[in-house]
N, C-alpha and C. Protein backbone atom coordinates (compact mmCIF):
# COMPACT_ATOMS: atom_id res chain seq x y z
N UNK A 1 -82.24 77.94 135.94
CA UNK A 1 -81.81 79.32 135.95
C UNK A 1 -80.63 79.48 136.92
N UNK A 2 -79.64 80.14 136.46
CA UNK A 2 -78.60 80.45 137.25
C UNK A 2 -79.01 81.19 138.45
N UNK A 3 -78.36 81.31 139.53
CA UNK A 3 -78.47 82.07 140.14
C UNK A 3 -77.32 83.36 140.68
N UNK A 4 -77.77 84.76 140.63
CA UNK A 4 -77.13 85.99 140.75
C UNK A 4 -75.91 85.77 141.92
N UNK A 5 -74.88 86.34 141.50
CA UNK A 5 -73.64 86.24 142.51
C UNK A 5 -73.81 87.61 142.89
N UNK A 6 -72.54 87.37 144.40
CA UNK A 6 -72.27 89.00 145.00
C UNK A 6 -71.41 88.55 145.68
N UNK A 7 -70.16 88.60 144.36
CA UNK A 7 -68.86 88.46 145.10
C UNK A 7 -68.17 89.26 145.97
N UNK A 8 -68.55 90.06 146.23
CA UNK A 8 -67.46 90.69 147.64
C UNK A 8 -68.77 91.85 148.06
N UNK A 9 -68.11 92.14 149.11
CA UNK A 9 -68.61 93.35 149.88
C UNK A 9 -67.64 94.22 150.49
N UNK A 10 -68.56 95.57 150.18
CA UNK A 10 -67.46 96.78 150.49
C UNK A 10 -67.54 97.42 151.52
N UNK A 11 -66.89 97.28 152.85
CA UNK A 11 -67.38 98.43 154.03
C UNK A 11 -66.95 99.70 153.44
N UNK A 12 -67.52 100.72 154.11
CA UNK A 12 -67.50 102.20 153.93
C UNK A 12 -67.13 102.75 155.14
N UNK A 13 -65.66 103.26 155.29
CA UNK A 13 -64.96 104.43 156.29
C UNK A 13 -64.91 105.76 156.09
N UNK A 14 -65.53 106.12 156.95
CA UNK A 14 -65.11 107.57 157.26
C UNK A 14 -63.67 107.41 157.77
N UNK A 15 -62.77 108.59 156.96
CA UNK A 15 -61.80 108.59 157.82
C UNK A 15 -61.28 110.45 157.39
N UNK A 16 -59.80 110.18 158.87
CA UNK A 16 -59.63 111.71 159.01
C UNK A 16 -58.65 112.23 157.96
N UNK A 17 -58.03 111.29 157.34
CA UNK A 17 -57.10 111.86 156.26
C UNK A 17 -57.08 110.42 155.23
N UNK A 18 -57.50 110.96 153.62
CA UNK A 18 -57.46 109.87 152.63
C UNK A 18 -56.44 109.47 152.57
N UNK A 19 -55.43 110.83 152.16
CA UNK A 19 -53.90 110.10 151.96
C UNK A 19 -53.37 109.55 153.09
N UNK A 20 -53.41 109.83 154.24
CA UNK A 20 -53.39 109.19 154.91
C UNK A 20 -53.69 107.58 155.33
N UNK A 21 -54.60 107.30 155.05
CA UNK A 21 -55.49 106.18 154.74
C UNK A 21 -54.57 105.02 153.94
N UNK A 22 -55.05 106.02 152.92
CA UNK A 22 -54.56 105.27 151.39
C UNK A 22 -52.85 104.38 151.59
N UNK A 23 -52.26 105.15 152.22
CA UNK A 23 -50.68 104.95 153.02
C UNK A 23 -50.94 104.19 153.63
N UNK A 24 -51.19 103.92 154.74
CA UNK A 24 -51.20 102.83 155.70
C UNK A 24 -51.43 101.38 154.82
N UNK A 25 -52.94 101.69 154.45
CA UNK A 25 -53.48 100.40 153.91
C UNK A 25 -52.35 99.74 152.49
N UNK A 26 -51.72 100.86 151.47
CA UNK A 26 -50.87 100.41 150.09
C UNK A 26 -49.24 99.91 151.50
N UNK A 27 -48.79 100.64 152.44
CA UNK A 27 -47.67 100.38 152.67
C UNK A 27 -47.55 99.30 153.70
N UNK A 28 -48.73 99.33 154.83
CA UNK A 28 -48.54 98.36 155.44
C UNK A 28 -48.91 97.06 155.61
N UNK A 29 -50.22 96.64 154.68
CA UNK A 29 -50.75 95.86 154.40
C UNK A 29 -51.00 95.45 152.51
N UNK A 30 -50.27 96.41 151.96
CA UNK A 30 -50.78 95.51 150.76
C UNK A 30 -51.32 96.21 149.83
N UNK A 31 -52.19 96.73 149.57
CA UNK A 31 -53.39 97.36 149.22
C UNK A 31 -52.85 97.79 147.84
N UNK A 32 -53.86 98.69 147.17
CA UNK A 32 -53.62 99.19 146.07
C UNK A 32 -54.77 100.02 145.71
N UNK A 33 -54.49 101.31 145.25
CA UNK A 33 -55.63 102.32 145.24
C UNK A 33 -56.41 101.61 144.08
N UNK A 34 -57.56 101.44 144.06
CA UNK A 34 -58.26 101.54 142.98
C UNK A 34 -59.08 102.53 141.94
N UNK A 35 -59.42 103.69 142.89
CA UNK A 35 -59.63 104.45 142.25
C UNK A 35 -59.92 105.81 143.23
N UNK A 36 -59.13 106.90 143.44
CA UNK A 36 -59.30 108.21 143.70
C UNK A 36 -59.65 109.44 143.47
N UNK A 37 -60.63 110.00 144.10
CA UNK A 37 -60.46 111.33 143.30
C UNK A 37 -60.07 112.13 142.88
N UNK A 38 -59.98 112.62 141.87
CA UNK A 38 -58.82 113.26 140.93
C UNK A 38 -58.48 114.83 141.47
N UNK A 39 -58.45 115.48 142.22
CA UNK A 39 -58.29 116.22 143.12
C UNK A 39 -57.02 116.51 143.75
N UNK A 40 -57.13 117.62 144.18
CA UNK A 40 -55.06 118.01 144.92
C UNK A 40 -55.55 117.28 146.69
N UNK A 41 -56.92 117.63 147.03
CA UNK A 41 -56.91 116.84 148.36
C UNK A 41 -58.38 115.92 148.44
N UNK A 42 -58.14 114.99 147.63
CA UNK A 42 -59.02 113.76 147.58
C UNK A 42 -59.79 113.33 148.73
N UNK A 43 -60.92 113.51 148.94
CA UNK A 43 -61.68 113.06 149.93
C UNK A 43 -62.68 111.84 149.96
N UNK A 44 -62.36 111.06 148.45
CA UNK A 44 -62.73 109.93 148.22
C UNK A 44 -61.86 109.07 147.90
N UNK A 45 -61.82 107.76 147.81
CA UNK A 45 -60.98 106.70 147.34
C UNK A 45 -61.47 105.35 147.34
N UNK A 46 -61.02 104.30 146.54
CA UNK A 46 -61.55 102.96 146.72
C UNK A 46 -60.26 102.20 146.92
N UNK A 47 -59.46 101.44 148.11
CA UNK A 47 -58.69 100.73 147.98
C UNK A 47 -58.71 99.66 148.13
N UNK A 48 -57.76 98.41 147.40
CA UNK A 48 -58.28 96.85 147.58
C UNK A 48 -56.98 96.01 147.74
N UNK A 49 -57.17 94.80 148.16
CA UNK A 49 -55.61 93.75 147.96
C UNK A 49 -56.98 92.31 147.41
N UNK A 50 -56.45 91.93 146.32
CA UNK A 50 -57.41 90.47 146.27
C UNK A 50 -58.86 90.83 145.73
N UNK A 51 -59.91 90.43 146.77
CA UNK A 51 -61.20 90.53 146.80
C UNK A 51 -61.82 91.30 147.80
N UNK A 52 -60.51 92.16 148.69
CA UNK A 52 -60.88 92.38 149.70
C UNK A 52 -60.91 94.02 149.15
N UNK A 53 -61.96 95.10 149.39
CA UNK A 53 -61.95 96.41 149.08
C UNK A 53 -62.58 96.90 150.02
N UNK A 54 -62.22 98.42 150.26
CA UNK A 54 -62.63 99.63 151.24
C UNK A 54 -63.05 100.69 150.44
N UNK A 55 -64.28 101.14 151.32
CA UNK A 55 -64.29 102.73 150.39
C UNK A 55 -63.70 103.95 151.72
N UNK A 56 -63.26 104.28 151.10
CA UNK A 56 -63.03 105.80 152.23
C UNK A 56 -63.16 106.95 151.88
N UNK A 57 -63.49 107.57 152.70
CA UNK A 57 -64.05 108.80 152.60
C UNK A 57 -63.57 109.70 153.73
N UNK A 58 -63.44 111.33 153.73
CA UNK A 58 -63.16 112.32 154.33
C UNK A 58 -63.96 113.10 154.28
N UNK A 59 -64.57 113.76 155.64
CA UNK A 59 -65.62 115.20 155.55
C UNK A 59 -65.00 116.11 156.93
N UNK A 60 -65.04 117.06 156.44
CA UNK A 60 -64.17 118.21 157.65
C UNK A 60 -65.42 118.15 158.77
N UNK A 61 -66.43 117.97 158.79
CA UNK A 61 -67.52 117.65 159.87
C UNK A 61 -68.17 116.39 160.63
N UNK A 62 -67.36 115.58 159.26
CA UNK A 62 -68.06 114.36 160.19
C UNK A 62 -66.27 113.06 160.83
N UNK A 63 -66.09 112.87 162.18
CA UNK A 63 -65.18 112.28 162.57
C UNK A 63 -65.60 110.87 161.92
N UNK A 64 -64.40 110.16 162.58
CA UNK A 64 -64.63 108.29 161.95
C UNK A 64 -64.94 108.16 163.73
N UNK A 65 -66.25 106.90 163.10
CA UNK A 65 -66.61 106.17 164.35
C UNK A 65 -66.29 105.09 164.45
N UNK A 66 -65.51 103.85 164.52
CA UNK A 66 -65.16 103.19 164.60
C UNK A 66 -66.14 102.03 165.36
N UNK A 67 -66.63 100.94 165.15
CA UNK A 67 -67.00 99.91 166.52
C UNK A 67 -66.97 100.27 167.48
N UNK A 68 -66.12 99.94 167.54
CA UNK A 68 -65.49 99.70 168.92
C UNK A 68 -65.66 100.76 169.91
N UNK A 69 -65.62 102.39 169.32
CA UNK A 69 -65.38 103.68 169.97
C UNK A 69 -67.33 103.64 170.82
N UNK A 70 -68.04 103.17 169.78
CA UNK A 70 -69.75 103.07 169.96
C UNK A 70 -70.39 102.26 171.34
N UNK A 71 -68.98 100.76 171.31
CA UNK A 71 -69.64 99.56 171.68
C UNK A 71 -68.19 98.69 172.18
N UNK A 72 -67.12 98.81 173.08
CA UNK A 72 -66.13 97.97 173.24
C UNK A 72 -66.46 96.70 172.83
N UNK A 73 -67.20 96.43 172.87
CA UNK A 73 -67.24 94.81 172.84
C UNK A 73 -67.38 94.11 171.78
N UNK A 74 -67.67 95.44 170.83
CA UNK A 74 -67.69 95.36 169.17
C UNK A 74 -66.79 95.40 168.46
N UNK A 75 -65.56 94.77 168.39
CA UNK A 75 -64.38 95.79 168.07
C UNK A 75 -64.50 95.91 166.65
N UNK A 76 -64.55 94.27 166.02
CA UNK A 76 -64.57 94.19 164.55
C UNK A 76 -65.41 95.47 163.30
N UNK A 77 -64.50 95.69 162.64
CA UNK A 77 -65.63 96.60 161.68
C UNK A 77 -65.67 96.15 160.14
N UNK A 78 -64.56 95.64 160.25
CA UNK A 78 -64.80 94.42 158.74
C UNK A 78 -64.08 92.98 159.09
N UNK A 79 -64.62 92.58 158.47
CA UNK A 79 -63.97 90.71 158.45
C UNK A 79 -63.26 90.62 157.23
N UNK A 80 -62.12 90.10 157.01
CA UNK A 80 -61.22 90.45 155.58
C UNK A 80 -61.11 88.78 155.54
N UNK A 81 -61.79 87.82 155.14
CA UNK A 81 -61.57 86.51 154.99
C UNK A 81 -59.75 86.03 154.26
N UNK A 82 -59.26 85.40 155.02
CA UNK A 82 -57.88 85.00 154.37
C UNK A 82 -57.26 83.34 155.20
N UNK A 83 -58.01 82.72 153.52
CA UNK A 83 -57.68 81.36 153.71
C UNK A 83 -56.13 81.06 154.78
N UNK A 84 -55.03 81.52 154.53
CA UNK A 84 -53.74 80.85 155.05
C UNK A 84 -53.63 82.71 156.36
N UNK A 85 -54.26 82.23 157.46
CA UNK A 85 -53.55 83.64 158.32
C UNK A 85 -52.34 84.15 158.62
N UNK A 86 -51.97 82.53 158.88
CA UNK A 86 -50.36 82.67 159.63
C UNK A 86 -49.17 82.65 158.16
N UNK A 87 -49.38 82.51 156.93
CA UNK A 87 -48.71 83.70 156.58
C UNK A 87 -49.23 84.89 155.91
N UNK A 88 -49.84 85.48 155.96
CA UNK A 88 -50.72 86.52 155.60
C UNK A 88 -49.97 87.28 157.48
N UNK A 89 -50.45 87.07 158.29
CA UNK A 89 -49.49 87.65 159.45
C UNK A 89 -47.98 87.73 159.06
N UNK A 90 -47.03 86.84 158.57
CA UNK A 90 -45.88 86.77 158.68
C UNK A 90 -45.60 88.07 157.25
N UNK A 91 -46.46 88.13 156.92
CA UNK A 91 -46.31 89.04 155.74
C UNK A 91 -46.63 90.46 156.44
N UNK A 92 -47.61 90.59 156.92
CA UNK A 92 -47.68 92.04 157.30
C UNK A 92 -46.58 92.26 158.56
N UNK A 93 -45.92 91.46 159.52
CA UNK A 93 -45.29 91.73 160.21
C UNK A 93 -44.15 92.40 159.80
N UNK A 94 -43.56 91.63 158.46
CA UNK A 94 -42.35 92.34 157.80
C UNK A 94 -42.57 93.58 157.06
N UNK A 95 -44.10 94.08 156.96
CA UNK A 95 -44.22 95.33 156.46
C UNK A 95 -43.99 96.33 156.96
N UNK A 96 -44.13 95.73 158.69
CA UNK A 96 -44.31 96.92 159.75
C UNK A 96 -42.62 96.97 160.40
N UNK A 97 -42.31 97.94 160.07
CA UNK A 97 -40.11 97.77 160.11
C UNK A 97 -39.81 98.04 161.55
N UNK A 98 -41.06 98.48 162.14
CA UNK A 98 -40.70 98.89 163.51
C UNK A 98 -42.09 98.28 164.43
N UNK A 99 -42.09 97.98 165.13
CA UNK A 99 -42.87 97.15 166.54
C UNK A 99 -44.30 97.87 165.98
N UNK A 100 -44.27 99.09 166.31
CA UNK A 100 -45.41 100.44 166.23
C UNK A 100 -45.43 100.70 164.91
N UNK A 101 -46.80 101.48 164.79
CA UNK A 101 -46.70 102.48 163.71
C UNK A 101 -46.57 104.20 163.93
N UNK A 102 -46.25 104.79 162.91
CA UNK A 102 -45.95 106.51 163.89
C UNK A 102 -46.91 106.85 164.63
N UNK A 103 -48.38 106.43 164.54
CA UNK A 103 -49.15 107.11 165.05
C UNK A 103 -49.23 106.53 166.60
N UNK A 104 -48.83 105.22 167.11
CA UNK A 104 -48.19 104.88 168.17
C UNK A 104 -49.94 103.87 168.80
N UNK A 105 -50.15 103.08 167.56
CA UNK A 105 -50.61 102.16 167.52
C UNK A 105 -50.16 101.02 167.19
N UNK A 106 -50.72 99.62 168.28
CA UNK A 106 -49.89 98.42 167.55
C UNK A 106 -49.65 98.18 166.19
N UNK A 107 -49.24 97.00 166.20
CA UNK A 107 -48.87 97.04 164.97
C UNK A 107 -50.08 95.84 164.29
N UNK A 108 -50.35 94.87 165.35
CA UNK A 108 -51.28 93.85 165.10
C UNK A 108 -51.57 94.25 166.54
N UNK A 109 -53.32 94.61 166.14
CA UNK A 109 -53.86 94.89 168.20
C UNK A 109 -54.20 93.87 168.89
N UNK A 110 -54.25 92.29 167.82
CA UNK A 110 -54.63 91.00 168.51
C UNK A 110 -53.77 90.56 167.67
N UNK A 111 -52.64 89.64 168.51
CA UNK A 111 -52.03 88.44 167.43
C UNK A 111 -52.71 87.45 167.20
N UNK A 112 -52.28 86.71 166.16
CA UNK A 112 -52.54 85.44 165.42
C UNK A 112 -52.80 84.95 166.80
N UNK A 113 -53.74 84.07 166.30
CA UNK A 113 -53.96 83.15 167.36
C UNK A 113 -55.70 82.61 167.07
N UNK A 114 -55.86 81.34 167.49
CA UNK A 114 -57.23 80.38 167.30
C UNK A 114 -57.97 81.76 168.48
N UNK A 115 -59.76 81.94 168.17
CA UNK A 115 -60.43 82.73 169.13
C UNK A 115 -61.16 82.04 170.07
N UNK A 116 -61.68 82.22 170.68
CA UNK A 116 -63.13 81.60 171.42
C UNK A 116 -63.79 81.58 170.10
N UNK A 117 -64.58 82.01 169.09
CA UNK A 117 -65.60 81.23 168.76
C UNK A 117 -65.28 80.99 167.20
N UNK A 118 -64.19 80.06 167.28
CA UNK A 118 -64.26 79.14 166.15
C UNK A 118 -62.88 79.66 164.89
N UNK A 119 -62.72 81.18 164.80
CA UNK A 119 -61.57 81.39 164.46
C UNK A 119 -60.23 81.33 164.30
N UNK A 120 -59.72 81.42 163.28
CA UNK A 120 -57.94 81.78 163.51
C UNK A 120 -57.67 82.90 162.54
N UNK A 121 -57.38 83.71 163.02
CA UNK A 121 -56.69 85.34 162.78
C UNK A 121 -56.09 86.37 163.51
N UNK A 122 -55.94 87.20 162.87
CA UNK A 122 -55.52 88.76 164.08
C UNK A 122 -56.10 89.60 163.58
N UNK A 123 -55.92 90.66 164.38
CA UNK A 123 -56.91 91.80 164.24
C UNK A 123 -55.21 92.83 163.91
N UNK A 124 -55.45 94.06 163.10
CA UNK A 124 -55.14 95.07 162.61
C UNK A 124 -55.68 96.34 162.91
N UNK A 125 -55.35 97.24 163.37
CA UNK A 125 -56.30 98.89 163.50
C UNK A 125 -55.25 99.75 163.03
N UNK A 126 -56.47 100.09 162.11
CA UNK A 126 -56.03 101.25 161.10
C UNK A 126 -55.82 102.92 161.59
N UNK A 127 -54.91 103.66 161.20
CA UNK A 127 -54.96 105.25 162.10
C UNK A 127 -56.02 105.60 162.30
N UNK A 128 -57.39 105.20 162.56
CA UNK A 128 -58.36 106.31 162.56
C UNK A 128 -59.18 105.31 163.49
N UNK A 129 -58.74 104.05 164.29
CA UNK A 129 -59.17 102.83 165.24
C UNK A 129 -59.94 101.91 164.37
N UNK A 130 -60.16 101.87 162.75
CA UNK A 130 -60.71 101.03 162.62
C UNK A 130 -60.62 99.44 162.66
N UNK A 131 -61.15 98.12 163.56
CA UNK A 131 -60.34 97.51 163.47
C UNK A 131 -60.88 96.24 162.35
N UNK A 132 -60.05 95.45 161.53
CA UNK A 132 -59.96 94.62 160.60
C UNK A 132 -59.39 93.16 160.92
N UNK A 133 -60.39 92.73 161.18
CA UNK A 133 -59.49 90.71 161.67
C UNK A 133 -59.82 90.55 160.34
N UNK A 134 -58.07 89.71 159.51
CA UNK A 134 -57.91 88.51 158.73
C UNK A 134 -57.80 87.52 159.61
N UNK A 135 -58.72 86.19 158.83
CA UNK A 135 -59.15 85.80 159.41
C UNK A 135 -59.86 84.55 158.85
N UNK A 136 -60.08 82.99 159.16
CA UNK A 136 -61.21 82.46 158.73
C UNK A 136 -61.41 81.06 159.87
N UNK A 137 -62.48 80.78 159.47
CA UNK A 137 -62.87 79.35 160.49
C UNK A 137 -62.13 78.35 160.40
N UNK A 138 -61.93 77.81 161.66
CA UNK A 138 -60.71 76.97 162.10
C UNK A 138 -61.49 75.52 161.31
């Protein structure tokens, strides 16, 4: 008997603005909406690059909590596996036209670089602090 796959997994963000969101992730990294709500101010969305997908979401009551904001020491809030980092970095670097982004967050909050435990990637934070290491075992 075969056995059942479960090719990817989807974290789920709260965040403070979809379109917002949706922008960062299609312009500065890649992405591509997959599917939004059909709406003048969309408070749902699914965006993806590859195998890698997000759900996001907006509620006028509930803020985004991020890791990290809970637990410093937590920063990670998804792991985006990407066989080749260092160019997968050299790619998002040329996305980002200026050092910063407007909201006056890095641009990569950890560079490329091997980790303490066993990695090679960087970390990314999205407008709303979420942060995202591409990334895989050295």
């Amino acid at each position: 008997m075969t056995r059942p796959t479960t090719p990817a997994i989807s974290p789920f963000f709260i965040v403070s603005n979809v379109d917002q969101t949706i922008a960062f992730y299609r312009d500065k990294l890649g992405f591509e909406t997959r599917f939004q709500q059909p709406d003048r101010n969309p408070f749902f969305a699914i965006i993806g690059r590859d195998g890698a997908q997000i759900f996001i979401k907006s509620d006028k009551d509930t803020a985004p909590l991020p890791n990290s904001k809970r637990n410093p020491s937590m920063r990670w809030d998804a792991f985006v596996c990407a066989p080749d980092p260092d160019a997968l970095a050299v790619e998002f670097a040329d996305r980002f036209s200026e050092p910063r982004v407007a909201d006056g967050k890095a641009a990569f909050s950890v560079p490329l670089k091997d980790t303490h435990d066993g990695l090679r990637g960087f970390e990314i934070c999205d407008p709303d602090g979420y942060v995202l290491f591409f990334g895989r075992p050295r």
